[in-house]
Protein backbone atom coordinates (compact mmCIF):
# COMPACT_ATOMS: atom_id res chain seq x y z
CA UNK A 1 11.19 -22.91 -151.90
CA UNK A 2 8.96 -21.17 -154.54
CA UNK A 3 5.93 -19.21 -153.30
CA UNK A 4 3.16 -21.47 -155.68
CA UNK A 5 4.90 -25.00 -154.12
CA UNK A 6 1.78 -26.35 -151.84
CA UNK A 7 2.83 -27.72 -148.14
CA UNK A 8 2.15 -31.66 -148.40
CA UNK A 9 2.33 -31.97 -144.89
CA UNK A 10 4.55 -33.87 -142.54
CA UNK A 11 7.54 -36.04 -144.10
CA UNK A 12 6.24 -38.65 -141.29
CA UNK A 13 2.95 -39.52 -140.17
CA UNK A 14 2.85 -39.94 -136.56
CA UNK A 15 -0.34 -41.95 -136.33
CA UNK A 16 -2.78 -42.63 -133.36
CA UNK A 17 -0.15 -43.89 -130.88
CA UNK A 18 -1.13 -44.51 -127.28
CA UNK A 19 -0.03 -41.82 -124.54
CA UNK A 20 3.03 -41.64 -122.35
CA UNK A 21 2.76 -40.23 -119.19
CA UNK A 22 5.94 -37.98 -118.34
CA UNK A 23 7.92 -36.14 -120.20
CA UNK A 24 11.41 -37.05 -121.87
CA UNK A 25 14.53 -36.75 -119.47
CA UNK A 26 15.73 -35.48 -122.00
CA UNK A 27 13.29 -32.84 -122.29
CA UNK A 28 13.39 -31.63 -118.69
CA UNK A 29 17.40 -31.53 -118.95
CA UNK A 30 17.75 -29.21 -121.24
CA UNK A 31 15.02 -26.35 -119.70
CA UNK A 32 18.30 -26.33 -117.14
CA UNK A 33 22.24 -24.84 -117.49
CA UNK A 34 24.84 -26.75 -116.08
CA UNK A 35 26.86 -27.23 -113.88
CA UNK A 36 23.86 -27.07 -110.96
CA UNK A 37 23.84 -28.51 -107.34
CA UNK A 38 20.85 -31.47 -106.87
CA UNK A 39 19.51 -29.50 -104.57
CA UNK A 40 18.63 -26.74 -107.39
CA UNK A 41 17.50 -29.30 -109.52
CA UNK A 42 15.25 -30.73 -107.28
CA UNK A 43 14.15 -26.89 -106.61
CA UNK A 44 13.49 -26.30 -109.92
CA UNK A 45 11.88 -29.63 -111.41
CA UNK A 46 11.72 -31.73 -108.45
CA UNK A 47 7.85 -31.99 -109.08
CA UNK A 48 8.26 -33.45 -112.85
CA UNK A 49 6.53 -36.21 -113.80
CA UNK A 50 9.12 -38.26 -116.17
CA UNK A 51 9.45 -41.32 -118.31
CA UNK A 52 10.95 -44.32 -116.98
CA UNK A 53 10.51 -48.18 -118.19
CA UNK A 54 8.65 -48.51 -115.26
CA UNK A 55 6.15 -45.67 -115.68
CA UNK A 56 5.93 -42.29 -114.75
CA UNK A 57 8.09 -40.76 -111.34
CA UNK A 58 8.82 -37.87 -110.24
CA UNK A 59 11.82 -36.43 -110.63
CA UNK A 60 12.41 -35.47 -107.21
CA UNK A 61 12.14 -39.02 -105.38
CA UNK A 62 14.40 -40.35 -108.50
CA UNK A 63 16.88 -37.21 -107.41
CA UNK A 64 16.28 -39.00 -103.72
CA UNK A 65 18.31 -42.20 -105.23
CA UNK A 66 21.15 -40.16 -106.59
CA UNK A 67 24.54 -40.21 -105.16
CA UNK A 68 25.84 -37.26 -106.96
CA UNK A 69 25.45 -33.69 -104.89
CA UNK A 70 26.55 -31.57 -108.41
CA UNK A 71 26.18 -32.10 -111.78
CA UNK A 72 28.59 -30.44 -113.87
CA UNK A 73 27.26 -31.03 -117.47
CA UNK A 74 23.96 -32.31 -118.86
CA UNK A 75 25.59 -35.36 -119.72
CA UNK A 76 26.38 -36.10 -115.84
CA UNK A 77 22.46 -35.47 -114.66
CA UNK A 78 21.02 -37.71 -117.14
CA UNK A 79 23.56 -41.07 -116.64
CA UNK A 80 23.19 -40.19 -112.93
CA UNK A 81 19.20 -40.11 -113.32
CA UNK A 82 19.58 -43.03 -115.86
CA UNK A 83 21.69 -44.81 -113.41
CA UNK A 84 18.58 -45.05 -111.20
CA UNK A 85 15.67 -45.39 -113.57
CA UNK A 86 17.78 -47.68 -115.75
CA UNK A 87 16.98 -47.81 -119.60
CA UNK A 88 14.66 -49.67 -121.85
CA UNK A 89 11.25 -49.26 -123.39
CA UNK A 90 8.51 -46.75 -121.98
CA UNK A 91 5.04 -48.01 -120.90
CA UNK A 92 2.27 -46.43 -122.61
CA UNK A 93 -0.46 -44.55 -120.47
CA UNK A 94 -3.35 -46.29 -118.05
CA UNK A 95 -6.14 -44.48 -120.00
């Protein structure tokens, strides 16, 4: 990119959405290496507030419904996690 090109800004414009509460499993998964124990995960991030189609939980009393006691990849947290919070679209935020 040549020094006298001007930045036009971003490819997409994002607009003025509405707010999610939570952040992205996918988000809090990878702050962690695998393979972990729940228990560590539940150490470490229990108190995250996360998106689920049926607004914002924490991740610990979702971790409460698991049946796994060790995760060995990042793939096997978030079907397990998925498994209980199920898929589909996110609520927007209660402003």
């Amino acid at each position: 990119m040549a020094d006298d090109e001007e930045d036009e800004g971003p490819a997409v414009e994002l607009g003025e959405g509405e707010p999610v509460d939570g952040a992205p499993l996918a988000r809090v998964s990878a702050r962690l290496t695998w393979g972990l124990e729940k228990s560590e995960v539940a150490r470490r991030e229990g108190e995250t507030t996360i998106r689920t189609p049926d607004g914002a939980r924490e991740l610990g009393s979702v971790l409460d419904e698991v049946d796994a006691t060790y995760f060995s990849s990042r793939n096997d947290f978030e079907t397990a996690v998925r498994g209980v919070i199920g898929t589909g679209a996110v609520p927007t935020a209660e402003e």
